[in-house]
C-alpha atoms as a PDB file:
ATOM      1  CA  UNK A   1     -25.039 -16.375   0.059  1.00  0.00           C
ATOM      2  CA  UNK A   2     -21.894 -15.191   1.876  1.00  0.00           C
ATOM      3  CA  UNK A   3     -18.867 -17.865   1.981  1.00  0.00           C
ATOM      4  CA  UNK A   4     -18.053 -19.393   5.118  1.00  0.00           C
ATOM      5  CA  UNK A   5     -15.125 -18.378   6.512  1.00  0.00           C
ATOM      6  CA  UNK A   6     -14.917 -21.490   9.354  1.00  0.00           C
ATOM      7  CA  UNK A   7     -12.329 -23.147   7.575  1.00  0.00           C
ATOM      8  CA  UNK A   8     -10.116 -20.661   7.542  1.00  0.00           C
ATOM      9  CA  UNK A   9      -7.690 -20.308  10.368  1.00  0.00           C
ATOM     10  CA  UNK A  10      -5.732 -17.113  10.965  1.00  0.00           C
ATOM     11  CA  UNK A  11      -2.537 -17.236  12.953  1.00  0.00           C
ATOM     12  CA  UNK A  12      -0.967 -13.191  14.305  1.00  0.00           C
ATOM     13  CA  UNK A  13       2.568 -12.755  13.269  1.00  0.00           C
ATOM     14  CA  UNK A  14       4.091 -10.479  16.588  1.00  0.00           C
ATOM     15  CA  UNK A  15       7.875 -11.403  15.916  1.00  0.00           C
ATOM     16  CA  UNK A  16      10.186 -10.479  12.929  1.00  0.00           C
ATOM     17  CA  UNK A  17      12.261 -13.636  13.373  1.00  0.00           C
ATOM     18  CA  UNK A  18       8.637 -15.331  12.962  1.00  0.00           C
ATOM     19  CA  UNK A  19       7.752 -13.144   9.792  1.00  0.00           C
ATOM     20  CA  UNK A  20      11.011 -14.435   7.663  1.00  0.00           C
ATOM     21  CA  UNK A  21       9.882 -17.902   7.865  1.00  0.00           C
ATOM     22  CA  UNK A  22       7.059 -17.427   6.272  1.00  0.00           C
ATOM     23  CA  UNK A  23       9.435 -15.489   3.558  1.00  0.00           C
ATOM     24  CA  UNK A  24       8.768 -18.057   0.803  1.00  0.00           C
ATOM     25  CA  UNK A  25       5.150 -18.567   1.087  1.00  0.00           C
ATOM     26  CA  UNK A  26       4.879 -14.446   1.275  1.00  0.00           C
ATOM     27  CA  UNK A  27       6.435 -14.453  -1.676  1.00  0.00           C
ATOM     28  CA  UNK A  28       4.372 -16.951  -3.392  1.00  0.00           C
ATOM     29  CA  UNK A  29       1.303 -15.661  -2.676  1.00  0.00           C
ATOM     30  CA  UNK A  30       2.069 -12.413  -3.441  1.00  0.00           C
ATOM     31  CA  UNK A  31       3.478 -13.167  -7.509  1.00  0.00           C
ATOM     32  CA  UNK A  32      -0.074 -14.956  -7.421  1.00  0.00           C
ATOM     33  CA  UNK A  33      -2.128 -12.008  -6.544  1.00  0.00           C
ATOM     34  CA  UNK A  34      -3.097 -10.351  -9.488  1.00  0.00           C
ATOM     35  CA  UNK A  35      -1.617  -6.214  -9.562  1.00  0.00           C
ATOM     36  CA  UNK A  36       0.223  -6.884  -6.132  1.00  0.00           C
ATOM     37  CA  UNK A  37       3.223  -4.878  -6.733  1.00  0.00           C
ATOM     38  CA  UNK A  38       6.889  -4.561  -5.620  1.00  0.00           C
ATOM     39  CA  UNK A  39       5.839  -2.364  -2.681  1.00  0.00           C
ATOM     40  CA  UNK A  40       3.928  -5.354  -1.231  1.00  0.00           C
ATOM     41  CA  UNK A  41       7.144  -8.109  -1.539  1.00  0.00           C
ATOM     42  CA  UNK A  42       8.452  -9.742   1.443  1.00  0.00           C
ATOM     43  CA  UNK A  43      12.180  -7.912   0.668  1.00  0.00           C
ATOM     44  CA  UNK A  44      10.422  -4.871   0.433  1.00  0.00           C
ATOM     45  CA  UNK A  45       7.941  -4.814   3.633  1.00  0.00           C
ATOM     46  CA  UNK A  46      10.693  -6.480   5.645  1.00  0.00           C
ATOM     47  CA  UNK A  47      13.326  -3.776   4.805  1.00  0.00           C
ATOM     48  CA  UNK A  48      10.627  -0.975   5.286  1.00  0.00           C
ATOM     49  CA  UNK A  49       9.624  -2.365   8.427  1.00  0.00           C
ATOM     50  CA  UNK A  50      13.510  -2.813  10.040  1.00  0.00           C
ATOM     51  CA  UNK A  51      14.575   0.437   8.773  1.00  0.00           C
ATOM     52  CA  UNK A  52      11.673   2.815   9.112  1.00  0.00           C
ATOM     53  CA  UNK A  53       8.647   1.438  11.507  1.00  0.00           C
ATOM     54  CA  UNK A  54       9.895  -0.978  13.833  1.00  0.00           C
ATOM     55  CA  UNK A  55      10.871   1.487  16.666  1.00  0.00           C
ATOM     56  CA  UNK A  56       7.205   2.832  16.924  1.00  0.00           C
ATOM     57  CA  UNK A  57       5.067   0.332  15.866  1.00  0.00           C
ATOM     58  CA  UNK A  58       4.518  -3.226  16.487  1.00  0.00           C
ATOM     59  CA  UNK A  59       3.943  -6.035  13.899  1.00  0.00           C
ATOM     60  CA  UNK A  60       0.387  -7.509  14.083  1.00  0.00           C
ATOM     61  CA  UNK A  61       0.488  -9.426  10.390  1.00  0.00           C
ATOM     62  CA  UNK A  62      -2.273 -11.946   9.634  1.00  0.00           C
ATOM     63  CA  UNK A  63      -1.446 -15.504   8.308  1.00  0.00           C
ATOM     64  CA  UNK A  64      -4.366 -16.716   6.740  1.00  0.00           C
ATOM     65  CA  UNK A  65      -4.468 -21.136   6.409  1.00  0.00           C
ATOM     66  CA  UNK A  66      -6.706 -23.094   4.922  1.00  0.00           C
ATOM     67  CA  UNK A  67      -8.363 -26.712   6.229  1.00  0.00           C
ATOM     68  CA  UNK A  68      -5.046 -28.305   5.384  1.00  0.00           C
ATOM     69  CA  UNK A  69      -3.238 -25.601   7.883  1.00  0.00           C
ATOM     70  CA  UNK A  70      -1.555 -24.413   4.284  1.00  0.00           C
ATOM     71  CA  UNK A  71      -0.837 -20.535   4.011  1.00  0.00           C
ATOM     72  CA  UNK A  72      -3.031 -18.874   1.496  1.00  0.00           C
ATOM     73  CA  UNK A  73      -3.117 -15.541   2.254  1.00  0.00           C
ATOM     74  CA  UNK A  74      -1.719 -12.823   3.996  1.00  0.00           C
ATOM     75  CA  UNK A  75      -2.715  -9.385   5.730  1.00  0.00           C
ATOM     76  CA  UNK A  76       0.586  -7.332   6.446  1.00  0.00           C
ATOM     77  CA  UNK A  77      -0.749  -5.222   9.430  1.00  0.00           C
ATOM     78  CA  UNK A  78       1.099  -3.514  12.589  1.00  0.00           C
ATOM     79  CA  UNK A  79       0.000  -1.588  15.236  1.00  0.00           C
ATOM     80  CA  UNK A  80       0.492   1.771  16.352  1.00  0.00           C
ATOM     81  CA  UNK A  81      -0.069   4.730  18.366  1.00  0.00           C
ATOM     82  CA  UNK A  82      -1.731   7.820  17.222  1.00  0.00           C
ATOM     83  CA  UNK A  83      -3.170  11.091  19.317  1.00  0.00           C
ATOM     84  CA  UNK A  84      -6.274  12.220  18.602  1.00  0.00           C
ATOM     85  CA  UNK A  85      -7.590  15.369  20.055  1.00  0.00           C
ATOM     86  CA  UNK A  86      -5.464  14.728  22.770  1.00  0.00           C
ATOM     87  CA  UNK A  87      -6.342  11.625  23.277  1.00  0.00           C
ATOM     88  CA  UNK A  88      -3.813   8.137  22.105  1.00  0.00           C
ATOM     89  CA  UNK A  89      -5.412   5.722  20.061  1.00  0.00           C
ATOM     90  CA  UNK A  90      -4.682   2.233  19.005  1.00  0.00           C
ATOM     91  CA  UNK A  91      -4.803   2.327  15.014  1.00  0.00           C
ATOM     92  CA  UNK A  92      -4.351  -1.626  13.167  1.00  0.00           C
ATOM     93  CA  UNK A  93      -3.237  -0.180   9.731  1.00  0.00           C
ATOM     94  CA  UNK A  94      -1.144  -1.974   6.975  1.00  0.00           C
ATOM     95  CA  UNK A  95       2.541  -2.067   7.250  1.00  0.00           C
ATOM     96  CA  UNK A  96       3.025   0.926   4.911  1.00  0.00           C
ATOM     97  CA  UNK A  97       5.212   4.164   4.725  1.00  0.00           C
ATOM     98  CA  UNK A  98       3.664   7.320   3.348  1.00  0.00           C
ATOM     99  CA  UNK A  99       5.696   8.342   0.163  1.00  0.00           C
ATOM    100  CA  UNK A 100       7.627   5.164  -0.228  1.00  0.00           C
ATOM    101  CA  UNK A 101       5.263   2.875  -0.230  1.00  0.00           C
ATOM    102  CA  UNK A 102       2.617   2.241  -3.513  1.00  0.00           C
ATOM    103  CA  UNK A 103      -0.748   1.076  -2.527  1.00  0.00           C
ATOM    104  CA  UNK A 104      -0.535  -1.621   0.402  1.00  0.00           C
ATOM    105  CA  UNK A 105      -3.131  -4.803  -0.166  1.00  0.00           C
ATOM    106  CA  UNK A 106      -3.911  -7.638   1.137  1.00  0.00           C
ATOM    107  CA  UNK A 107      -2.873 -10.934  -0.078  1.00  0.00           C
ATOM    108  CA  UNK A 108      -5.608 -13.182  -1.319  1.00  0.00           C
ATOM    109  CA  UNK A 109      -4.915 -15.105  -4.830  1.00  0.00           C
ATOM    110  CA  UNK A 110      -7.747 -17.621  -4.092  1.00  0.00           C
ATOM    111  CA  UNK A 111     -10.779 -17.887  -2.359  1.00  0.00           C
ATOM    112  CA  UNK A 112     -10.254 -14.381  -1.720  1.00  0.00           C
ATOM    113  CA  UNK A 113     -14.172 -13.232  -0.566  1.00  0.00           C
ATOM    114  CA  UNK A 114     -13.792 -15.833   2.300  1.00  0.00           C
ATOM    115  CA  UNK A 115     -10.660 -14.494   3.405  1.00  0.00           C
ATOM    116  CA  UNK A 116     -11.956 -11.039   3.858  1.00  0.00           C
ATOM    117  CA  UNK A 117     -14.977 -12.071   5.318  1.00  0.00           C
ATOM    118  CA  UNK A 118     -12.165 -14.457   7.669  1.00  0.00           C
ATOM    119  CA  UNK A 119     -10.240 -11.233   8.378  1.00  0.00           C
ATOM    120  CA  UNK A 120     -12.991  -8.901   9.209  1.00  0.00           C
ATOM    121  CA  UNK A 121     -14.651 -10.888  11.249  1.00  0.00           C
ATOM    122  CA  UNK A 122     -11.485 -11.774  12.938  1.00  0.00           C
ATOM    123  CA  UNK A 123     -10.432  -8.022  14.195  1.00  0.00           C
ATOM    124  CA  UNK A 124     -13.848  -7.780  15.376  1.00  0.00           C
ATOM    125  CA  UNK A 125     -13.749 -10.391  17.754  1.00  0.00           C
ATOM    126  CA  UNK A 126     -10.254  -8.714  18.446  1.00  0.00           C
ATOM    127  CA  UNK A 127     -11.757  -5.555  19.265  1.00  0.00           C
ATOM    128  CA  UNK A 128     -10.024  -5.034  22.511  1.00  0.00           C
ATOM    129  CA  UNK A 129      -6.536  -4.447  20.675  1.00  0.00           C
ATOM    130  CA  UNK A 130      -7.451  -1.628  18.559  1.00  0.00           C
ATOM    131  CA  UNK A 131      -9.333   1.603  18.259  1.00  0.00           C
ATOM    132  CA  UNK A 132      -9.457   2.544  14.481  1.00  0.00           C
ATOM    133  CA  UNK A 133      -8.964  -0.023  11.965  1.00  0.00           C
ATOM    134  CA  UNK A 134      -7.206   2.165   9.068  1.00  0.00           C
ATOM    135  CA  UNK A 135      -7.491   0.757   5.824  1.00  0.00           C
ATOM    136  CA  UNK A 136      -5.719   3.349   3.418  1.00  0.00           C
ATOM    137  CA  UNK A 137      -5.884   3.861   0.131  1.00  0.00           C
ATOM    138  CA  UNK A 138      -8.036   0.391  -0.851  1.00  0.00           C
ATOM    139  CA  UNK A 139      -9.870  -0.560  -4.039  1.00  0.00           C
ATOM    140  CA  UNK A 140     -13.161  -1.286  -3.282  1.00  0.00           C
ATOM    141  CA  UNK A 141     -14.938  -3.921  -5.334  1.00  0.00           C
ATOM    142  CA  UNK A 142     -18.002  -6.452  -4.144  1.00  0.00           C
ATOM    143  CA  UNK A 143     -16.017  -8.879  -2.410  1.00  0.00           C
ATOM    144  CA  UNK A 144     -14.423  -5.957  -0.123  1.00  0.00           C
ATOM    145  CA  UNK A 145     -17.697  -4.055  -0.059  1.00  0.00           C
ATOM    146  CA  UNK A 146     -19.877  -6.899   0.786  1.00  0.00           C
ATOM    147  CA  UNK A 147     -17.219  -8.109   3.718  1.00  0.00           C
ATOM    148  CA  UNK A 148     -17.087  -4.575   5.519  1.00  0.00           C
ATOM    149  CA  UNK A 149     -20.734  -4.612   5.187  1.00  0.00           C
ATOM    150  CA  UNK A 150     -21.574  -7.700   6.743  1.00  0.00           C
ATOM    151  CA  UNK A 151     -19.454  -7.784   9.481  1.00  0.00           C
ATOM    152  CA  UNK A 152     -19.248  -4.015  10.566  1.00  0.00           C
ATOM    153  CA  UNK A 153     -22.869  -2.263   9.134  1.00  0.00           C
ATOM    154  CA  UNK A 154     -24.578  -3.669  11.415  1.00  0.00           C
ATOM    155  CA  UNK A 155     -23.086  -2.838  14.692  1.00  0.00           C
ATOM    156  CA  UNK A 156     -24.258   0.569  15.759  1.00  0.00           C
ATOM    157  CA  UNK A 157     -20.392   0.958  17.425  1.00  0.00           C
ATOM    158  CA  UNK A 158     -18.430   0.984  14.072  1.00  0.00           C
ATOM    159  CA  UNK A 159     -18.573   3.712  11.184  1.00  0.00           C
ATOM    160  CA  UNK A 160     -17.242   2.913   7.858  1.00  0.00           C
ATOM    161  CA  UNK A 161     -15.787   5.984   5.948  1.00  0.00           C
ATOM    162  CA  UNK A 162     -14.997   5.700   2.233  1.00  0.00           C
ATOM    163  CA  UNK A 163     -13.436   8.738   0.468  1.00  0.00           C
ATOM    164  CA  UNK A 164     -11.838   9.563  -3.108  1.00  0.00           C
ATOM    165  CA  UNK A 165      -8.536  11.555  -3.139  1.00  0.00           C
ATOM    166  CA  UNK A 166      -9.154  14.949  -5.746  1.00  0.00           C
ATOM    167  CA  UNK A 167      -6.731  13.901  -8.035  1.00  0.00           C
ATOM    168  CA  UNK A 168      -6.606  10.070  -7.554  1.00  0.00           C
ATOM    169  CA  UNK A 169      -9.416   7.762  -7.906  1.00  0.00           C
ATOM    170  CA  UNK A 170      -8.529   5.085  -5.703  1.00  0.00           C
ATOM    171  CA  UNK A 171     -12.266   4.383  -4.733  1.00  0.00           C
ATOM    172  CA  UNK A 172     -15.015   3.785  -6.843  1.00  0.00           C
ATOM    173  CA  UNK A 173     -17.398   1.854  -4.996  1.00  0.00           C
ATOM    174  CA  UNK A 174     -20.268   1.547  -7.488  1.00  0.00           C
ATOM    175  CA  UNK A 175     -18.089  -0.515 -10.137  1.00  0.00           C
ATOM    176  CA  UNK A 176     -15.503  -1.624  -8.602  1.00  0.00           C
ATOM    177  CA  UNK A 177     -12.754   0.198 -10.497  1.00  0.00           C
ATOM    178  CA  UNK A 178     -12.261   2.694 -13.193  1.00  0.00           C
ATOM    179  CA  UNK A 179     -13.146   1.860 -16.264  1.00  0.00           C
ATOM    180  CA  UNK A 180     -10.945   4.230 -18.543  1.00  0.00           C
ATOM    181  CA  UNK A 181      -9.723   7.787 -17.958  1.00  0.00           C
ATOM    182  CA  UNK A 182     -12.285   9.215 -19.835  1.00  0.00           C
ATOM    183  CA  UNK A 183     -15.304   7.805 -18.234  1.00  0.00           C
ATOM    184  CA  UNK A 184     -13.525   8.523 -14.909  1.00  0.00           C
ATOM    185  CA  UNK A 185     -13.190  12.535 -16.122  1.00  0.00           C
ATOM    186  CA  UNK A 186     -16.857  12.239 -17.138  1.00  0.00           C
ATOM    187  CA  UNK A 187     -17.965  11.811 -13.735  1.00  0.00           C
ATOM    188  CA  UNK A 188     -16.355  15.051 -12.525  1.00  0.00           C
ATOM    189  CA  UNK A 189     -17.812  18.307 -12.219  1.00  0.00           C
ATOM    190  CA  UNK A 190     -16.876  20.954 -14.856  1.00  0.00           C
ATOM    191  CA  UNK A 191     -14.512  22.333 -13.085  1.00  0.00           C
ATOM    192  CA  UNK A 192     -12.401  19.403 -12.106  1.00  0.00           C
ATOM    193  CA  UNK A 193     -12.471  18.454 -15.986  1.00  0.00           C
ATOM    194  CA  UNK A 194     -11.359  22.052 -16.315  1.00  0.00           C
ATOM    195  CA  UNK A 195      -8.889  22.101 -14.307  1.00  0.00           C
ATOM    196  CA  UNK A 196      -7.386  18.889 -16.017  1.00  0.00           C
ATOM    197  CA  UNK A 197      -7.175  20.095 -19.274  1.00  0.00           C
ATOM    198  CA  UNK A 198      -5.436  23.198 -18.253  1.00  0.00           C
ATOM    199  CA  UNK A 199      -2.832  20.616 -16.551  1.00  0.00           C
ATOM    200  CA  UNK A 200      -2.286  18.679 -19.375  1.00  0.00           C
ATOM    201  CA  UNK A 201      -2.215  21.958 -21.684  1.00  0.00           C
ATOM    202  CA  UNK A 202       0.362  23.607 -19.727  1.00  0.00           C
ATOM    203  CA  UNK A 203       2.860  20.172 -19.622  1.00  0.00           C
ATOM    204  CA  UNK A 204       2.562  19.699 -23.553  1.00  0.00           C
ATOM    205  CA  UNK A 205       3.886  23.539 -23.553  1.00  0.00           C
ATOM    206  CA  UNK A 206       6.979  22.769 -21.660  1.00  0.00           C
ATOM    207  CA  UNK A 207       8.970  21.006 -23.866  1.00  0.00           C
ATOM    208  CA  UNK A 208       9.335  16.800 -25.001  1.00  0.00           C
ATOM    209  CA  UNK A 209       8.663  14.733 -22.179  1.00  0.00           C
ATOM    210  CA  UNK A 210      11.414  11.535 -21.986  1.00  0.00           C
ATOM    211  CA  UNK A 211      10.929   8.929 -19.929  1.00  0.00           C
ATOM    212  CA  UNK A 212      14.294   7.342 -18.423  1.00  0.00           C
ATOM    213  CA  UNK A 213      15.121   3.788 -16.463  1.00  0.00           C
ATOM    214  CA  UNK A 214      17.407   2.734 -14.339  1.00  0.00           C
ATOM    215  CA  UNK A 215      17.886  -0.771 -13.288  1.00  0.00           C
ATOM    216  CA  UNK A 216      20.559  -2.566 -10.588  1.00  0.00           C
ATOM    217  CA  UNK A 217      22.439  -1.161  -7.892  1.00  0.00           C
ATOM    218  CA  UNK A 218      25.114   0.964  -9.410  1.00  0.00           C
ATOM    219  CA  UNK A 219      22.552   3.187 -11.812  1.00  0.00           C
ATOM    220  CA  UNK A 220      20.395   3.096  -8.535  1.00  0.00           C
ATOM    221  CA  UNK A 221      22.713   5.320  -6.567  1.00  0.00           C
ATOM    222  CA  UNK A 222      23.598   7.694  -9.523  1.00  0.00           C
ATOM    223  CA  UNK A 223      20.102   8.136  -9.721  1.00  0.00           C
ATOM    224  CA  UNK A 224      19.386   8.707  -6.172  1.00  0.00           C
ATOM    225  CA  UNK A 225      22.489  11.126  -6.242  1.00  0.00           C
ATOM    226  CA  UNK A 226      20.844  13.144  -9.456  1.00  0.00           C
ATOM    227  CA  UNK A 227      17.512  12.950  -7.765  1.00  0.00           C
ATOM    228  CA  UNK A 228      18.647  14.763  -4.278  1.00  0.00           C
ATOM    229  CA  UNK A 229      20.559  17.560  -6.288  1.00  0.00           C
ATOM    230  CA  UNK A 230      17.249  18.130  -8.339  1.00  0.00           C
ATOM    231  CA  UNK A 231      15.605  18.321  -4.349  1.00  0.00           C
ATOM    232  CA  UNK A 232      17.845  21.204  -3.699  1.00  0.00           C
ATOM    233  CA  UNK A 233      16.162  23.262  -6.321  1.00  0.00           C
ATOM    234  CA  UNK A 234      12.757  22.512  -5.484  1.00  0.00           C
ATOM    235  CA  UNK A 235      10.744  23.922  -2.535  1.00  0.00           C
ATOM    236  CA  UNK A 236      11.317  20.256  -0.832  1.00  0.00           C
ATOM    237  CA  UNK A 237      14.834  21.973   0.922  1.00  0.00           C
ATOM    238  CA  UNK A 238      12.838  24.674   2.421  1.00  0.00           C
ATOM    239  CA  UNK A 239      10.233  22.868   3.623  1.00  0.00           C
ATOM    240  CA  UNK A 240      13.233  19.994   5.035  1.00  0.00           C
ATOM    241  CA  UNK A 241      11.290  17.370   2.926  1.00  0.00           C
ATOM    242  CA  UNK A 242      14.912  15.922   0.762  1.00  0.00           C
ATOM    243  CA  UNK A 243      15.573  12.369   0.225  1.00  0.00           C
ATOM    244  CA  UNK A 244      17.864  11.870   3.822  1.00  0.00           C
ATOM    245  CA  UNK A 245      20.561   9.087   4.201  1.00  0.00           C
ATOM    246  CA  UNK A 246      18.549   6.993   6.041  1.00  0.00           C
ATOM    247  CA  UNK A 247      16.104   6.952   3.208  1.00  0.00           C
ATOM    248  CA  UNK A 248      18.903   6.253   0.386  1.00  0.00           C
ATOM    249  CA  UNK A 249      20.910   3.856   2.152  1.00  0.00           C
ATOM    250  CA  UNK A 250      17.150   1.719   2.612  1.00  0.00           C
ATOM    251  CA  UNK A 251      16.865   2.162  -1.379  1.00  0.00           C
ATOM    252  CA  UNK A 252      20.518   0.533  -1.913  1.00  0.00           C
ATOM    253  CA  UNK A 253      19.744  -2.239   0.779  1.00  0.00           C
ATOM    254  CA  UNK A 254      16.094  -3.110  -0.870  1.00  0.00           C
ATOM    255  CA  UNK A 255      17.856  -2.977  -4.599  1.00  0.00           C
ATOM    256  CA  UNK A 256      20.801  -5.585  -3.194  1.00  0.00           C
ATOM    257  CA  UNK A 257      18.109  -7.558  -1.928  1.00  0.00           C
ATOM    258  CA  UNK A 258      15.910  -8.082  -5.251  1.00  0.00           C
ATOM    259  CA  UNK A 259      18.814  -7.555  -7.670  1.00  0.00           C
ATOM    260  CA  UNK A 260      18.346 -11.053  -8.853  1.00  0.00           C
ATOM    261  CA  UNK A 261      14.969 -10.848  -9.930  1.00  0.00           C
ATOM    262  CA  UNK A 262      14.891  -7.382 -11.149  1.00  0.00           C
ATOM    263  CA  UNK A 263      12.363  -6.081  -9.459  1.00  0.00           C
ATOM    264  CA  UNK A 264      13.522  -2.312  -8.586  1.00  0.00           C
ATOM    265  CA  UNK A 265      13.525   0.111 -11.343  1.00  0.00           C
ATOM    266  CA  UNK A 266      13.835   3.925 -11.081  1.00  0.00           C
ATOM    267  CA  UNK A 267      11.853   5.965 -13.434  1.00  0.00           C
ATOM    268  CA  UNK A 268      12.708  10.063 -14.593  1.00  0.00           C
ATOM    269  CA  UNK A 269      10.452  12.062 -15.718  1.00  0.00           C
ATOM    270  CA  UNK A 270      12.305  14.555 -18.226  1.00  0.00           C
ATOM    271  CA  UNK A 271      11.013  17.327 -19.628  1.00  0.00           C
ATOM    272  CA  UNK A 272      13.918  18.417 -22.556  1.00  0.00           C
ATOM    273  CA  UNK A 273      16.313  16.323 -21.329  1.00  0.00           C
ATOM    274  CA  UNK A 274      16.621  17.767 -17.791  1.00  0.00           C
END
């Protein structure tokens, strides 16, 4: 039997002013939420949303209370506009920057199979302020599964599309996760095992692989400085694709802002020491 979702209230976040206040709780809730990472702090969605998405998007994040009116979960959404075949649609996606960002989530420590259910059912009776409801790069398990089911399946109007990135398993619907590497490679054809080992045969040829991290504000920027003369080598300069000063000066803002607890480290991959 599903769990009801009635006493669950969900409030819409429109203002940024509005979003800090909830700063604490966000916070909260998110160190609860089992392999929520960095990318999916307040510090971090705020500065990614001031510095990179608030000209062309518009917030639309979901505050999730319980009978008590206490915050217990969150959905950081916005809205945007995208053209399709000529045509502009209304996309509800999470607040999330492609390249920057790791994998965005929703925020649901507790009781989380009623707060999907809550949140689902919620856009749907919001229908008339979206077009696509773009949920990228999620890990489905049953509780996700069986909420998208429930409230979308059945509606002839709504098509649910799952999909598994070639290299990156992101989805596995049947289980609900990976369960090791090497069960995940022995689910893929011959070739794509193949094509793996070949990878991993050519890398171990290269040289000794290092590992390297950097931690705080000062090793930040000598690393983002090493980083963008390694870009000028690569075929990211001819394709215009470097690490631009907008895009450094948001890394030194987001590091000031979680220097205290830690939180931003940057890794190198080395391969002999370069």
């Amino acid at each position: 039997m599903r769990p009801s979702p009635n006493a669950i209230k969900i409030k819409v976040i429109r203002s940024p002013l509005q979003w800090r206040s909830f700063a604490r709780e966000w916070d909260e809730i998110w160190a609860a939420t089992p392999d929520a990472s960095v990318f999916n702090s307040f510090n971090f969605l705020y500065a990614c949303w001031c510095r990179f998405l608030k000209k062309s998007n518009s917030l639309y994040v979901l505050v999730l209370h319980d009978e008590h009116d206490r915050p217990i979960g969150f959905a950081p959404l916005m809205r945007q506009r995208r053209w399709t075949s000529g045509f502009p649609l209304r996309y509800i996606v999470f607040i999330f920057r492609l390249g920057l960002c790791d994998r965005p989530q929703f925020l649901m420590p507790m009781r989380r199979a009623e707060q999907l259910d809550a949140v689902f059912r919620f856009l749907k009776r919001h229908r008339s302020a979206w077009d696509v409801l773009d949920l990228t790069e999620q890990i489905i398990d049953r509780a996700y599964a069986d909420a998208l089911s429930e409230v979308f399946r059945s509606d002839a109007a709504y098509h649910i599309q799952h999909y598994e990135l070639p290299d990156q398993p992101y989805l596995d619907i049947e289980t609900g996760g990976i369960a090791g590497w090497e069960r995940y490679l022995s689910a893929r054809s011959r070739n794509h095992r193949k094509k793996w080992r070949y990878k991993n045969n050519r890398l171990r040829g290269i040289g000794e692989i290092t590992l390297t991290r950097h931690v705080g504000p000062a090793e930040l920027h000598s690393a983002l400085q090493e980083y963008r003369a390694l870009e000028t080598r690569s075929w990211k300069r001819n394709q215009e694709a470097e690490l631009d000063d907008h895009t450094v000066l948001f890394y030194q803002e987001l590091s000031e802002r979680l220097t205290p607890s830690g939180a931003v480290h940057v890794l190198f991959l080395r391969c002999n020491a370069t």
